[in-house]
Protein backbone atom coordinates (compact mmCIF):
# COMPACT_ATOMS: atom_id res chain seq x y z
CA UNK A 1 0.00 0.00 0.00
CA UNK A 2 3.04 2.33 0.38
CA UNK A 3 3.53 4.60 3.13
CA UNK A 4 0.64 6.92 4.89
CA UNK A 5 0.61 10.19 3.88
CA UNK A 6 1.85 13.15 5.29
CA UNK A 7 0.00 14.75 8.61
CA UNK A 8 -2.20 17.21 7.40
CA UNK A 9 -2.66 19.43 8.76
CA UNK A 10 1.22 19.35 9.59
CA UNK A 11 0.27 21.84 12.67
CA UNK A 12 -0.60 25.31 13.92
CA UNK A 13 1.40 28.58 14.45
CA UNK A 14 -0.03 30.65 16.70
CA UNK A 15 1.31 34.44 16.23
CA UNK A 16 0.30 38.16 18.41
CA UNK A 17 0.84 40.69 20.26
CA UNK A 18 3.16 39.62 23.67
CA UNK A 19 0.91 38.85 26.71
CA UNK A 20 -2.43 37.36 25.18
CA UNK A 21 -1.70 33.87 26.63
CA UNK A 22 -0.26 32.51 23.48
CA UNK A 23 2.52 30.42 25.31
CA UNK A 24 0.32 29.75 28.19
CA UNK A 25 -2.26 27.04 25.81
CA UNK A 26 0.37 26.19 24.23
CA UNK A 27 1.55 24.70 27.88
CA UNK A 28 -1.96 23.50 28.35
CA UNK A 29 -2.09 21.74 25.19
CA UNK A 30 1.32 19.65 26.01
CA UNK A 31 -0.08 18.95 29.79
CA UNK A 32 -3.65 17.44 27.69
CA UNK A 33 -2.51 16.21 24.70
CA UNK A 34 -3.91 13.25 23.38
CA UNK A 35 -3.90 10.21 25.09
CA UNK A 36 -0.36 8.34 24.44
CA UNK A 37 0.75 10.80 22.39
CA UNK A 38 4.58 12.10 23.04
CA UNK A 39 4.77 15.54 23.82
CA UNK A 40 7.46 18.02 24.03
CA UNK A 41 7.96 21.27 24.15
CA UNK A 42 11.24 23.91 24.13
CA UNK A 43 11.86 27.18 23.59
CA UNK A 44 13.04 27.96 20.12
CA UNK A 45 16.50 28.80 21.26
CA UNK A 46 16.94 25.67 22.57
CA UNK A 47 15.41 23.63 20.14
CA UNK A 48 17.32 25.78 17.60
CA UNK A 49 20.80 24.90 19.38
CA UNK A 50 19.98 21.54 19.94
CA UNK A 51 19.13 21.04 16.02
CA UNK A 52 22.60 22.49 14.87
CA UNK A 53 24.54 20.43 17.61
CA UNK A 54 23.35 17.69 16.22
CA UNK A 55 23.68 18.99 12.27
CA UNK A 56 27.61 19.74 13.06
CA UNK A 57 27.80 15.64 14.74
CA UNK A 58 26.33 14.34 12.00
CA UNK A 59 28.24 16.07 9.52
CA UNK A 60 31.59 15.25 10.99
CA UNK A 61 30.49 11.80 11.05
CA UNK A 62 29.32 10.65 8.01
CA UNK A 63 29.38 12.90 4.47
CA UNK A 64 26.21 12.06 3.14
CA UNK A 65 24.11 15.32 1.38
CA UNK A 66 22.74 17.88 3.49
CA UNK A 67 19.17 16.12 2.57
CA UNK A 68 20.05 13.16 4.18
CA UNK A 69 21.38 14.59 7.06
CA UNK A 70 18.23 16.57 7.29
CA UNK A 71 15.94 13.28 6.80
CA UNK A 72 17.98 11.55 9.78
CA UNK A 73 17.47 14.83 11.96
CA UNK A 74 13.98 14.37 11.19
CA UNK A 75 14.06 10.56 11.88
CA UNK A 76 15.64 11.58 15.73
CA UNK A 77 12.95 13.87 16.30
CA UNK A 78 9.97 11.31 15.49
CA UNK A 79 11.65 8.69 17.95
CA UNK A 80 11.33 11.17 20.56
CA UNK A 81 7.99 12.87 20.48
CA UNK A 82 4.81 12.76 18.52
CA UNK A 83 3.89 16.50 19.16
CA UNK A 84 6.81 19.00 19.11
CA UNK A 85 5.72 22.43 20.80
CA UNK A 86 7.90 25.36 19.61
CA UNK A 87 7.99 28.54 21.97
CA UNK A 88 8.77 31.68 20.19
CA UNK A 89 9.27 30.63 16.90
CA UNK A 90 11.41 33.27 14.84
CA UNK A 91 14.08 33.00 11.93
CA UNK A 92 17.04 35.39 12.39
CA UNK A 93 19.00 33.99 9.45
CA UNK A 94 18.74 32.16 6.11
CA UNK A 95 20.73 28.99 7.00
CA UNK A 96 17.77 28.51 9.39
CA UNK A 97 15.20 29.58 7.07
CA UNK A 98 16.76 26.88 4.90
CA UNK A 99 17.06 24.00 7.37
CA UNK A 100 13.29 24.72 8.55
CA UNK A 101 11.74 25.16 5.49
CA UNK A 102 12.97 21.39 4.78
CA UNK A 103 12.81 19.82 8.16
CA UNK A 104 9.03 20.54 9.05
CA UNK A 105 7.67 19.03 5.48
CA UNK A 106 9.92 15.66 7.05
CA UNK A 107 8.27 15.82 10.28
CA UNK A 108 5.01 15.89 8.67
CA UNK A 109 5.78 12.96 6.36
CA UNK A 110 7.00 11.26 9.91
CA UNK A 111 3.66 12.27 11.46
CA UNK A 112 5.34 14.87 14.01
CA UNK A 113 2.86 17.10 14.34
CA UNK A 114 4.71 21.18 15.05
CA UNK A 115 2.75 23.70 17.11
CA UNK A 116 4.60 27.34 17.29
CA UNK A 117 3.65 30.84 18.86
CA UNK A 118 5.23 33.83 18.11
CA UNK A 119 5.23 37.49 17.34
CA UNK A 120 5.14 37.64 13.85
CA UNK A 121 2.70 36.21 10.56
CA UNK A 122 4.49 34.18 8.29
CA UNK A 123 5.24 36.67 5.84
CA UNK A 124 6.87 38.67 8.13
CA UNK A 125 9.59 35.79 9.41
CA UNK A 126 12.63 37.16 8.26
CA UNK A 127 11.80 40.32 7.35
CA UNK A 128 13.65 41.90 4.73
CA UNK A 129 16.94 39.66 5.68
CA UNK A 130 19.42 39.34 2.95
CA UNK A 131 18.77 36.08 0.41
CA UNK A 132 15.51 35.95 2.16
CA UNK A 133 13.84 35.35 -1.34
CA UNK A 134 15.40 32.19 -2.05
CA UNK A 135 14.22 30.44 0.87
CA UNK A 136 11.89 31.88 2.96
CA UNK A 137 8.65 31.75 0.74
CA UNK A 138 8.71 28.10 0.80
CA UNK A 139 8.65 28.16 4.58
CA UNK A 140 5.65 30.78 4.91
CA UNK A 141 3.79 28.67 2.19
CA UNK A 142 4.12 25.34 3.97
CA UNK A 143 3.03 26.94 6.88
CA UNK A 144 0.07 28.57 5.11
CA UNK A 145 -0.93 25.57 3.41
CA UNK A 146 -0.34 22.60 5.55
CA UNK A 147 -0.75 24.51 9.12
CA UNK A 148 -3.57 25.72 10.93
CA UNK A 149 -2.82 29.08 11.07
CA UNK A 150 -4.06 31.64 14.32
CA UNK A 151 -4.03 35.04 15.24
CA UNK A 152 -4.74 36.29 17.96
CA UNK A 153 -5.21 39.87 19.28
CA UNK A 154 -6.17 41.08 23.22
CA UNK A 155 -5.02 42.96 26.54
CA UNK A 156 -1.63 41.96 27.74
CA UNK A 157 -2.57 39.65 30.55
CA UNK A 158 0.68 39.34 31.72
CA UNK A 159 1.03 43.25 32.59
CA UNK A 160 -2.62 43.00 34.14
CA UNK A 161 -1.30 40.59 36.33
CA UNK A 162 1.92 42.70 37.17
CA UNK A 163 0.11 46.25 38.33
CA UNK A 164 -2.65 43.57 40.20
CA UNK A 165 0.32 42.36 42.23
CA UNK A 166 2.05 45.75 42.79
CA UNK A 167 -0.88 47.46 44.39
CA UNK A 168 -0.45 44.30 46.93
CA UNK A 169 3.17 44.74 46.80
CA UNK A 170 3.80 46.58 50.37
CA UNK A 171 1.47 43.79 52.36
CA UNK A 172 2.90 40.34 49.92
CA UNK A 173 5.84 40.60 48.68
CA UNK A 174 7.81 42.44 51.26
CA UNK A 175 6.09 40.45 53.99
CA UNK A 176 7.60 37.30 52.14
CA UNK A 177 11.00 39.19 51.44
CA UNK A 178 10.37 38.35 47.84
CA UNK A 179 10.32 41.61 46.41
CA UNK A 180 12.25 41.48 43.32
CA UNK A 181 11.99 44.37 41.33
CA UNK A 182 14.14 47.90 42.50
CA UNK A 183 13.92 50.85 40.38
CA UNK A 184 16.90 53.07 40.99
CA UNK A 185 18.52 53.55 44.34
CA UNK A 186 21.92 51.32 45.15
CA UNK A 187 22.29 47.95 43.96
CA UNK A 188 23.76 47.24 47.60
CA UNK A 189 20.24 47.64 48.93
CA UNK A 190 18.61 45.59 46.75
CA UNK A 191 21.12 42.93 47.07
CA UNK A 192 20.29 42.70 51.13
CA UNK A 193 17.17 40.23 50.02
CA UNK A 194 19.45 37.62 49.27
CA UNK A 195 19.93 35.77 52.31
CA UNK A 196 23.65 33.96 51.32
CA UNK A 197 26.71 35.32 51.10
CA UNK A 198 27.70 35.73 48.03
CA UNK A 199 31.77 34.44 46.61
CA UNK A 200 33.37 34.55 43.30
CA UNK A 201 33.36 31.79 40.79
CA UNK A 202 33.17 30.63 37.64
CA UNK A 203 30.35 28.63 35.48
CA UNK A 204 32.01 26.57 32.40
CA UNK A 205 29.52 27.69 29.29
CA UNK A 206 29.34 26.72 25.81
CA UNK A 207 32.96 26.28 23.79
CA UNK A 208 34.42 25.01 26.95
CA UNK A 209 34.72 28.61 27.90
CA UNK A 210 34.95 29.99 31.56
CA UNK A 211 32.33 32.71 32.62
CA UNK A 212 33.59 34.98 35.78
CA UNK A 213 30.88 35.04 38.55
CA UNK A 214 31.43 37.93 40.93
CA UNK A 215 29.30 36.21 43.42
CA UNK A 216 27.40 32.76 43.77
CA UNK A 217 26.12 30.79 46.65
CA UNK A 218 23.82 27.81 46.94
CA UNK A 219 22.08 28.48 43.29
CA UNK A 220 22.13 32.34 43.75
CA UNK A 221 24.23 34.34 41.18
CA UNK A 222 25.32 37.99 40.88
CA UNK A 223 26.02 39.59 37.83
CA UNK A 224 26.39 43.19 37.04
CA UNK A 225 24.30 44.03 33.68
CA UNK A 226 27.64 44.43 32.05
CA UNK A 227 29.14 40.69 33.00
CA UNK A 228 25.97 39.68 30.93
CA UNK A 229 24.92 41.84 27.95
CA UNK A 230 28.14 43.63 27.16
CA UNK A 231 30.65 40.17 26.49
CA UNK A 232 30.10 38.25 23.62
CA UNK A 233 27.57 35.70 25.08
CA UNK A 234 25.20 34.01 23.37
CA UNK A 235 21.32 32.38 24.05
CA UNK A 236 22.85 28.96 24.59
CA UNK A 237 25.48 30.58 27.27
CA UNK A 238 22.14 32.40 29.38
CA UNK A 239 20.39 28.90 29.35
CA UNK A 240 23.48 27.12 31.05
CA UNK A 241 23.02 30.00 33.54
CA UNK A 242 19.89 29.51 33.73
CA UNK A 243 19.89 25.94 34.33
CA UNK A 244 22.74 26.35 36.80
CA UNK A 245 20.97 28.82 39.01
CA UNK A 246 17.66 29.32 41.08
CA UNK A 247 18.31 33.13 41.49
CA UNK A 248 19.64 35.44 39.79
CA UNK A 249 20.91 38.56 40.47
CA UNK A 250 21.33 41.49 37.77
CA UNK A 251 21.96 45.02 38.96
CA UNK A 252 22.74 48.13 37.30
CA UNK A 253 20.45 47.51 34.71
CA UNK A 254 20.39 50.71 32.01
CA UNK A 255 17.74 52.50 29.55
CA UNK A 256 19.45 51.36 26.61
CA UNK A 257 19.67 53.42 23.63
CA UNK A 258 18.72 52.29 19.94
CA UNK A 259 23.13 52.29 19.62
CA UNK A 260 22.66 49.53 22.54
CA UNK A 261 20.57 47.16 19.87
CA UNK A 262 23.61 44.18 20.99
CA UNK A 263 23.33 44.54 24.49
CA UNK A 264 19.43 44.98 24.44
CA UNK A 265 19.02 41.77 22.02
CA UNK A 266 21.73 40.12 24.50
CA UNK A 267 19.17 41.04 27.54
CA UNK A 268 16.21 39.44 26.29
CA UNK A 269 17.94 36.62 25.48
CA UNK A 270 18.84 36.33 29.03
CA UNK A 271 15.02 36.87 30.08
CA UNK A 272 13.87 34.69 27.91
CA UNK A 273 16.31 31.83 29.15
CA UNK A 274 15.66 32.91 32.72
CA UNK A 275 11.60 32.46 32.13
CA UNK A 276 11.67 29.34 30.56
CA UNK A 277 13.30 27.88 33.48
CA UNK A 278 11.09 29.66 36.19
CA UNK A 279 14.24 31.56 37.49
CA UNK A 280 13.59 34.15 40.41
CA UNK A 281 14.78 37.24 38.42
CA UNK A 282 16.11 40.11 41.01
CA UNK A 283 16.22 43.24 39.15
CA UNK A 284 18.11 46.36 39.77
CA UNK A 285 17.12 49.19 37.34
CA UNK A 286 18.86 52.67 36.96
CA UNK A 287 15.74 53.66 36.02
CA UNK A 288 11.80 52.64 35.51
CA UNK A 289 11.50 48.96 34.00
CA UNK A 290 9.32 49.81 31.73
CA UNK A 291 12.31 52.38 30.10
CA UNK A 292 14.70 49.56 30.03
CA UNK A 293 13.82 48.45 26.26
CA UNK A 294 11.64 51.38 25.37
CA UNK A 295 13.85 52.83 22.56
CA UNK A 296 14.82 49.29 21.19
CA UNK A 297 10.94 48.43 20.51
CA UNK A 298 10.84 50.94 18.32
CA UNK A 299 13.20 48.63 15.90
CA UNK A 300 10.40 46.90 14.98
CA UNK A 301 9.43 48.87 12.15
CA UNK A 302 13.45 48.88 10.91
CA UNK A 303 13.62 49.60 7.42
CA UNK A 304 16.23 49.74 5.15
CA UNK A 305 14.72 52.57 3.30
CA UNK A 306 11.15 53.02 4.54
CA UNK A 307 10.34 56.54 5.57
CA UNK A 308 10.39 57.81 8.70
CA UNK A 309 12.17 54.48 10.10
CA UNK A 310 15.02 53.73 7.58
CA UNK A 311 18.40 53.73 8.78
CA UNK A 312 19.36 56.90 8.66
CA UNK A 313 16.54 58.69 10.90
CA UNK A 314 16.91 55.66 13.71
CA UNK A 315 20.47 56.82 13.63
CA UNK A 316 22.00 52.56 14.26
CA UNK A 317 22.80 52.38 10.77
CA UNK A 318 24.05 52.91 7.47
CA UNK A 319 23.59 51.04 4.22
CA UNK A 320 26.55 48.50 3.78
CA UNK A 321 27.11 45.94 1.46
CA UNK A 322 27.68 42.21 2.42
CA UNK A 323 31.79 41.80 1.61
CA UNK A 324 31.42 37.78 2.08
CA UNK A 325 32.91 35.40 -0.25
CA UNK A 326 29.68 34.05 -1.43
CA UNK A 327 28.29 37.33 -2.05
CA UNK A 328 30.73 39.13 -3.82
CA UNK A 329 30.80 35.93 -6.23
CA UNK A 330 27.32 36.02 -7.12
CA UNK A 331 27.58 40.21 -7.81
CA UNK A 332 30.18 39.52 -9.75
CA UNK A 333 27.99 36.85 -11.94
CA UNK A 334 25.75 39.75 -12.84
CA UNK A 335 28.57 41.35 -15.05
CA UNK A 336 31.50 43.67 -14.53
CA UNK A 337 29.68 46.72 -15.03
CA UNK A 338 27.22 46.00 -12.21
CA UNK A 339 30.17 44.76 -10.00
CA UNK A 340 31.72 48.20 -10.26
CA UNK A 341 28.24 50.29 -9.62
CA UNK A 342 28.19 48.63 -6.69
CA UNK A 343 32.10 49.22 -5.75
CA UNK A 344 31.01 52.52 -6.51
CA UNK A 345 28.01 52.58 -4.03
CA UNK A 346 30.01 51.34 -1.18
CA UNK A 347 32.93 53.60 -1.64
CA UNK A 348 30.16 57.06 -1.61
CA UNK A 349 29.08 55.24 1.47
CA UNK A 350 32.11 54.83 2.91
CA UNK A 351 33.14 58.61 2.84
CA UNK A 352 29.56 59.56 4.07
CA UNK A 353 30.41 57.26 7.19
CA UNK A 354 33.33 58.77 7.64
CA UNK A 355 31.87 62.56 6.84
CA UNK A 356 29.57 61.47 9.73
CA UNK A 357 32.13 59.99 12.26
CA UNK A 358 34.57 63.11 12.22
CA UNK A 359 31.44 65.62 12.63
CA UNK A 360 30.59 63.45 15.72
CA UNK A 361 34.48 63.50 16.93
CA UNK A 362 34.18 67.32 16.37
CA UNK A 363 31.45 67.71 18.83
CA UNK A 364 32.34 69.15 22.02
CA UNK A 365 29.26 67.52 24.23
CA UNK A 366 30.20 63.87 23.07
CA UNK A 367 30.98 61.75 25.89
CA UNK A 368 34.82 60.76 25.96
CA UNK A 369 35.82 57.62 24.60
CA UNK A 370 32.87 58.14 21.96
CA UNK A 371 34.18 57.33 18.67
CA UNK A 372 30.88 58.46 17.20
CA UNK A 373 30.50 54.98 15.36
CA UNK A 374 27.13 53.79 16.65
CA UNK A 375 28.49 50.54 16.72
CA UNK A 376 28.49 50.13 20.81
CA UNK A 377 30.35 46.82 20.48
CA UNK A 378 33.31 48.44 18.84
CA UNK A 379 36.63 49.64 20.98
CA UNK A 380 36.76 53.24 21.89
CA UNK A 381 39.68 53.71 19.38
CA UNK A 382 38.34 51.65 16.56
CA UNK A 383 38.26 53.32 13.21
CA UNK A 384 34.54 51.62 11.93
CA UNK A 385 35.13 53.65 8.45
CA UNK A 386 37.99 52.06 7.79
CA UNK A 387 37.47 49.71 5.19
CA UNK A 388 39.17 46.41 7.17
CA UNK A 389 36.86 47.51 9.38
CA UNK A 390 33.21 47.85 8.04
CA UNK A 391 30.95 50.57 7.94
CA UNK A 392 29.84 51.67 11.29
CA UNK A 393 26.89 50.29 12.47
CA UNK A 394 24.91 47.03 11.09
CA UNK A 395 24.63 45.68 7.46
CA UNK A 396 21.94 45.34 5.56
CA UNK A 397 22.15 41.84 6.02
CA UNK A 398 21.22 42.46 9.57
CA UNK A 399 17.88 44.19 9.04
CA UNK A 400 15.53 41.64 9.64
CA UNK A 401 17.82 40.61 12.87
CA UNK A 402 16.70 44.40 13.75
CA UNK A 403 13.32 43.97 13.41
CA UNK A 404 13.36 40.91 15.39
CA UNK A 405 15.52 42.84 18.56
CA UNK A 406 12.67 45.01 18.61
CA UNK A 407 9.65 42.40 18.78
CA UNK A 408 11.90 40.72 21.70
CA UNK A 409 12.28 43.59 23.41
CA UNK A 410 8.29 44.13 23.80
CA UNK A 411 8.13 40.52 24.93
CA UNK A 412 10.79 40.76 27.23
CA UNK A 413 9.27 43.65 28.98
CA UNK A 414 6.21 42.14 29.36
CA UNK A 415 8.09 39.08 31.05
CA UNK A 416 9.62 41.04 33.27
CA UNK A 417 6.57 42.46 34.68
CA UNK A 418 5.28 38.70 34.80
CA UNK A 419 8.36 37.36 36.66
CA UNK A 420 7.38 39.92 39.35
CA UNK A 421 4.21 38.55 40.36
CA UNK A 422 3.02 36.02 42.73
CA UNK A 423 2.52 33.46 40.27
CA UNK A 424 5.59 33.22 38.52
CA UNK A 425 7.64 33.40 42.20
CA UNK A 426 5.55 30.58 43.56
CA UNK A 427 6.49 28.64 40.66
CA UNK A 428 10.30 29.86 40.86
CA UNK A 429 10.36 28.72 44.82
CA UNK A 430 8.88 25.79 43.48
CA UNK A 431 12.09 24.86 41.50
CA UNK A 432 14.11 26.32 43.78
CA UNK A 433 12.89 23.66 46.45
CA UNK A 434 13.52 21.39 43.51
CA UNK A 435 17.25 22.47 43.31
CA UNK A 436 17.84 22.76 46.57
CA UNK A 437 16.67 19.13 47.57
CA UNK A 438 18.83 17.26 44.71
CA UNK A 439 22.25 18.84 46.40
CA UNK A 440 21.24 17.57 49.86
């Protein structure tokens, strides 16, 4: 008879506005899912690692074509689970876009049925990322053809639940010495709710790499917001934290600027890890949370030429080309003469950047150490006009990355303002009991 064919419908994606309990029936639909069915459900990041780990193994070991290492990803999943539950689905690069578009048709022909939330329709995955064109519409139309596909629109609940909690604040939380949230003041009087004290370490994170602790005890962990969100870590080093720790401890915490896009995307990361894995969040704020990510949501609407938020007026960015191997082969395929418009392009650029970075050096109310890039990663000495260097800022290439900083920075705010409330910290003490109990 041949095999059955493929699940349809292969699943549902579930996409909104943060807060309208998207994740939260997702998490009901695992706990009730049909009777001796195989459920399982991850984050994206972590699914996302977990699927390229496994892609680099299998490519060392045997050199069969990407396809078939692809159909044998697919065959691990289907041994593990008959319902995979994806937590904020988003593509932040065409390799994945790639990979996915492939991998969920082979889940359906293996009967794994896929369930995502996220922020975004399909058509807007990706967002006006470079090569999106040659893989991304096959995603978005196997999702619109084979899944059920959901939005859904409504209050924040999760923010409803935060200023519910806060008018109780003074009588609860402080009662239970679980307050968790300080908005300016010292970080030294926030960090008196920790009962430990607190010693330097070190917490071994992903590329057998050492991360400096200034102070851990008994599954509590202080970090200043720079230890975190200014170093070069990654999602998959804030879930070892996260899965290493009960509490943590961030202090200092600033209003980031749209400059800051690195460190904000590297904070919400962080949340994200931290709320996955019920962590009791205590947060020090220079300022009012809800300013922390204020000026990165606007990066939602990034545009590399549209109106009143292309690149230019949001001040992160200039237009750069892509100077990768693959990409300069395939200009030069379209002919010499378009090879050197483009040369041409990126050379005007390159003097406007540099117009620009001297009339910032020249300005007498610049902070020092300011090189005027808007590249906040950079050194304060680095020349970002140079061209060894790159234009300042972030590549085209990088756009729909933008985008996505700025629809996880509305998310992450309205997680923060979760992980204050009596809910979420009965379910952190919960797996802090849990944590506590296995090191006895």
């Amino acid at each position: 008879l041949g095999p059955p064919p493929a699940l349809s419908p292969a699943g549902c994606y579930v996409y909104g506005t943060v807060g309208t309990g998207k994740s939260t029936v997702m998490d009901l639909f695992c706990l009730t899912a049909l009777k001796g069915w195989r459920a399982q459900r991850q984050h994206f990041h972590e699914f996302s690692l977990w699927m390229h780990q496994e892609l680099h193994s299998m490519r060392r070991a045997n050199s069969e074509p990407q396809r078939h290492i692809l159909e044998r990803l697919a065959d691990k999943v289907s041994k593990s689970c008959d319902l995979l539950c994806l937590d904020e689905f988003s593509i932040t690069n065409v390799a994945d876009a790639a990979i996915l578009a492939e991998l969920l048709q082979l889940l359906a022909v293996r009967h794994v049925a896929v369930v995502c939330t996220t922020n975004r329709p399909p058509e807007d995955l990706y967002k006006e990322g470079l090569h999106r064109e040659r893989y991304v519409p096959a995603l978005v139309a196997h999702l619109r053809e084979k899944f059920l596909v959901q939005g859904v629109l409504g209050a924040d609940y999760r923010a409803a639940m935060y200023h519910a909690d806060r008018a109780k604040q003074d009588t609860v939380c402080a009662a239970q010495n679980d307050r968790t949230l300080f908005e300016g003041g010292s970080a030294e009087e926030a960090l008196k709710v920790i009962p430990e004290e607190l010693n330097p370490g070190n917490l071994k994170i992903s590329w057998n790499r050492q991360l400096a602790i200034p102070g851990q005890s008994n599954g509590f962990a202080q970090f200043h917001f720079d230890d975190l969100c200014r170093k070069p870590l990654a999602a998959e080093d804030f879930l070892i934290i996260a899965s290493n720790f009960h509490t943590v401890f961030l202090h200092d915490v600033p209003k980031l600027t749209l400059e800051e896009h690195n460190e904000a995307r590297r904070f919400t990361n962080l949340v994200d890890a931290l709320y996955e894995h019920s962590v009791r969040l205590i947060c020090h704020c220079q300022g009012r949370l809800e300013e922390v990510l204020q000026n990165i949501q606007v990066l939602q609407g990034a545009s590399e030429e549209d109106g009143n938020l292309d690149a230019d007026s949001l001040g992160i960015f200039e237009t750069m080309y892509d100077d990768s191997p693959n990409f300069q082969i395939q200009i030069k395929e379209l002919g010499r003469d378009k090879w050197a418009q483009i040369q041409e392009q990126r050379r005007a650029e390159e003097q406007r950047s540099h117009a620009k970075r001297l009339q910032r050096l020249s300005n007498v109310d610049a902070v020092e150490g300011d090189t005027g890039s808007g590249w906040s990663a950079a050194p304060a000495g680095a020349d970002l006009s140079a061209p060894d260097q790159g234009v300042a800022g972030v590549m085209v290439a990088a756009v729909g990355s933008l985008q996505e900083s700025g629809f996880a920075a509305r998310r992450a705010t309205s997680r923060l303002k979760e992980m204050q409330t009596a809910a979420y910290l009965e379910a952190a003490s919960r797996r802090r009991e849990s944590m506590q109990s296995t090191t006895l």
